[in-house]
Every structure is written in C-alpha cells, then in structure tokens.
Protein backbone atom coordinates (compact mmCIF):
# COMPACT_ATOMS: atom_id res chain seq x y z
CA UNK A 1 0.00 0.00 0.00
CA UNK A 2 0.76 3.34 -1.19
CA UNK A 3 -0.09 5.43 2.53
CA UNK A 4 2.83 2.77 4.16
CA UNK A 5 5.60 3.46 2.16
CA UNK A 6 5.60 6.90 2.52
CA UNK A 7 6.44 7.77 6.14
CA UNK A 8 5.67 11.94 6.30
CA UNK A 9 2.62 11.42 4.33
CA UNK A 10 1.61 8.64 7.28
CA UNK A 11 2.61 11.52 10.21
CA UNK A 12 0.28 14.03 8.18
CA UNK A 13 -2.49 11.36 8.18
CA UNK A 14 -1.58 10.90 12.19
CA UNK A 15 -1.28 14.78 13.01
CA UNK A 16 -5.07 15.26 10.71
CA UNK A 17 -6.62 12.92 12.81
CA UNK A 18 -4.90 14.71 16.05
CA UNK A 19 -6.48 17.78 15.22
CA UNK A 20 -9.81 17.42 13.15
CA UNK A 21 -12.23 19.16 15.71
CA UNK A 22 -14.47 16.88 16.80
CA UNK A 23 -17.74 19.27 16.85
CA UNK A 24 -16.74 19.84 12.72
CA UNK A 25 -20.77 18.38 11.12
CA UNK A 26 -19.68 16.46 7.94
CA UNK A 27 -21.67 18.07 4.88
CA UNK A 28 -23.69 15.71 4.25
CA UNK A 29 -25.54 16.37 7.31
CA UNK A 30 -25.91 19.97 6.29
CA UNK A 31 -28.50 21.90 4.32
CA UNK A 32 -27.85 23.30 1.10
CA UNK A 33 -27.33 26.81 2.47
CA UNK A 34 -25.04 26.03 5.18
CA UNK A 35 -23.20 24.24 2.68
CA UNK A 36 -22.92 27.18 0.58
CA UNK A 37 -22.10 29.53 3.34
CA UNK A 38 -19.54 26.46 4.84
CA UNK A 39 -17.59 26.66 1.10
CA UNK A 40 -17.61 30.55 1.11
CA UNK A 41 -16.24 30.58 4.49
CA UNK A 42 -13.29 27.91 3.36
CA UNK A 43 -12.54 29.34 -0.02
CA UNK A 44 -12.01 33.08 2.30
CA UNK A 45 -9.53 31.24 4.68
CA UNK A 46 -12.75 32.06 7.68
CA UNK A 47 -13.37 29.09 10.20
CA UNK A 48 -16.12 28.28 12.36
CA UNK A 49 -15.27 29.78 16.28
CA UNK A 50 -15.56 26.29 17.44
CA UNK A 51 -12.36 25.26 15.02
CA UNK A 52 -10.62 27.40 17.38
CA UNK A 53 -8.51 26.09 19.95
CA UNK A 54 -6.80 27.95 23.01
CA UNK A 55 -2.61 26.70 23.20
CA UNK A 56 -0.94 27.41 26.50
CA UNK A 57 2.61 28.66 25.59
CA UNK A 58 5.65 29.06 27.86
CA UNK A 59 8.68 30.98 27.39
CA UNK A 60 11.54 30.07 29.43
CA UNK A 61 14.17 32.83 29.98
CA UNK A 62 15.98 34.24 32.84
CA UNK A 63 15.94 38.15 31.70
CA UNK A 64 14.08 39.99 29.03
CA UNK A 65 14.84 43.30 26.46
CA UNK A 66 12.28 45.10 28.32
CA UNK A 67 14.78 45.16 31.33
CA UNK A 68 17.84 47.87 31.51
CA UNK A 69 20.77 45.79 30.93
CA UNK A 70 22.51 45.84 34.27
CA UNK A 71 19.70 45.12 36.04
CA UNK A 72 19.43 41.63 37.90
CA UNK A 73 17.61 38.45 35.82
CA UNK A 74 13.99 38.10 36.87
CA UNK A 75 13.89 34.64 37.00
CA UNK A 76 16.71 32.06 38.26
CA UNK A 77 16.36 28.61 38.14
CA UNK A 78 19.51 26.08 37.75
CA UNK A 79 17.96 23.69 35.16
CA UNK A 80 15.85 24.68 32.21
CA UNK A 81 14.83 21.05 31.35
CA UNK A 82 13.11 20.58 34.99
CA UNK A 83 11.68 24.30 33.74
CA UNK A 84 10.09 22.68 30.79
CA UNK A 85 9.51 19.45 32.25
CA UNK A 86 7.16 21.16 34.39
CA UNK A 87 5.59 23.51 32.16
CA UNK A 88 4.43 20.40 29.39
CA UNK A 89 3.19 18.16 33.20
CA UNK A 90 1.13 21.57 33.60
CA UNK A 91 -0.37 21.23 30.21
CA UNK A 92 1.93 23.62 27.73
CA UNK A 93 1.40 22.89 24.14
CA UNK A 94 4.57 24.63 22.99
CA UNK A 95 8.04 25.17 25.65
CA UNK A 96 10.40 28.51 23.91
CA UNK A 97 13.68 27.92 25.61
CA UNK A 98 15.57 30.84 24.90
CA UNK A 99 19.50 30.55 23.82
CA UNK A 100 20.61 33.59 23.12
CA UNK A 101 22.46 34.66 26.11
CA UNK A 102 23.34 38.45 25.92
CA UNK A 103 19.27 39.25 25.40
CA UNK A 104 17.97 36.52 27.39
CA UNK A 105 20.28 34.90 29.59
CA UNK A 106 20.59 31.55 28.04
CA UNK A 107 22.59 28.98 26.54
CA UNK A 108 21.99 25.94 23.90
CA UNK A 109 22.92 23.33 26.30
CA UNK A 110 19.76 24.20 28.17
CA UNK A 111 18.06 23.83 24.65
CA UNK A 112 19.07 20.26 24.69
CA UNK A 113 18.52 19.52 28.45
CA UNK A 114 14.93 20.46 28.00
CA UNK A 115 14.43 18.34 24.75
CA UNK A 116 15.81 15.85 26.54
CA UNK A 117 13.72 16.35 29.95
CA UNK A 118 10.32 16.26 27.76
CA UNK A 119 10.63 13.56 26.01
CA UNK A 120 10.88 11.09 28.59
C-alpha cells in the first residue's frame, strides 16, 4: 500500500486525525445553504469559532529586552529542562527555551537539556 511506504505522508495522516475538531458536522448532514455559506467561508480562509482552539505557551528565559541591561535576571532557576519538564506536566502545548544569552540569559545546552527532559 501506497499510505505505508511513505512515512511523512503517514505523520500528516496521524497529526489530521490529532487535530480534526471533533464538533466539525460532515456536509452531508448539512443543508444546502449552510453548505454554501460552509464553502464561502473555506474558499475566504474564515473558520467556524468552534475550530478554534486555546494553546498554552511558555517561554523560558531568565531576563528579558524590556529590562535595563545591568539590572538583575527576573527569574533564576539552575535547570531549564526541569523548567520545561514542568511547564508540558502543567499542560503547555509549545516550551520557547531561549539561547541567546546576551538578550535573554541563556545557553543551547539548556536547549538540549529540555528536549531531553520532555521527552521522557
């Protein structure tokens, strides 16, 4: 089969399934003129505001560019990766860990201590 041999076209399948919204009617449930109004919608790029979904985002850094430079971090914490390991327990959809460390105070081995802390 066709869908097997083709391994990113199998994670699309996976990641479509993840995230069809479950309240979506099919059409063929629908009348003719929510039909019409469904495909006018689509063809504009507009969704239904039940296709919308909330995402709870963290952003892991120690100081920010809001902040005058010399003053102290505003967060300190020793490992980033228990940082994110808590954050995706607590329900985060998406962990930033940021690396750059004159702007926010970090470093890319924290990058890879919290990719390795959430995937456990």
């Amino acid at each position: 089969m066709q869908e097997t041999a083709n391994p990113k076209m199998r994670l699309a399948r996976a990641l479509r399934r993840v995230h069809d919204d479950p309240f979506k009617e099919p059409k063929e449930n629908m009348s003719e003129k929510d039909k019409a109004r469904k495909e006018q919608m689509e063809s504009h790029g507009l969704q239904e505001m039940t296709m919308r979904r909330a995402s709870f985002i963290v952003d892991i850094k120690r100081k920010s560019l809001s902040q005058p430079p010399n003053e102290k971090p505003f967060c300190r914490f020793d490992n980033a990766g228990m940082v994110a390991e808590a954050m995706v327990r607590l329900g985060a959809d998406v962990v930033f860990v940021n690396v750059d460390y004159a702007s926010y105070g970090g470093d890319l081995s924290e990058l890879k201590t919290s990719v390795n802390a959430v995937r456990k």
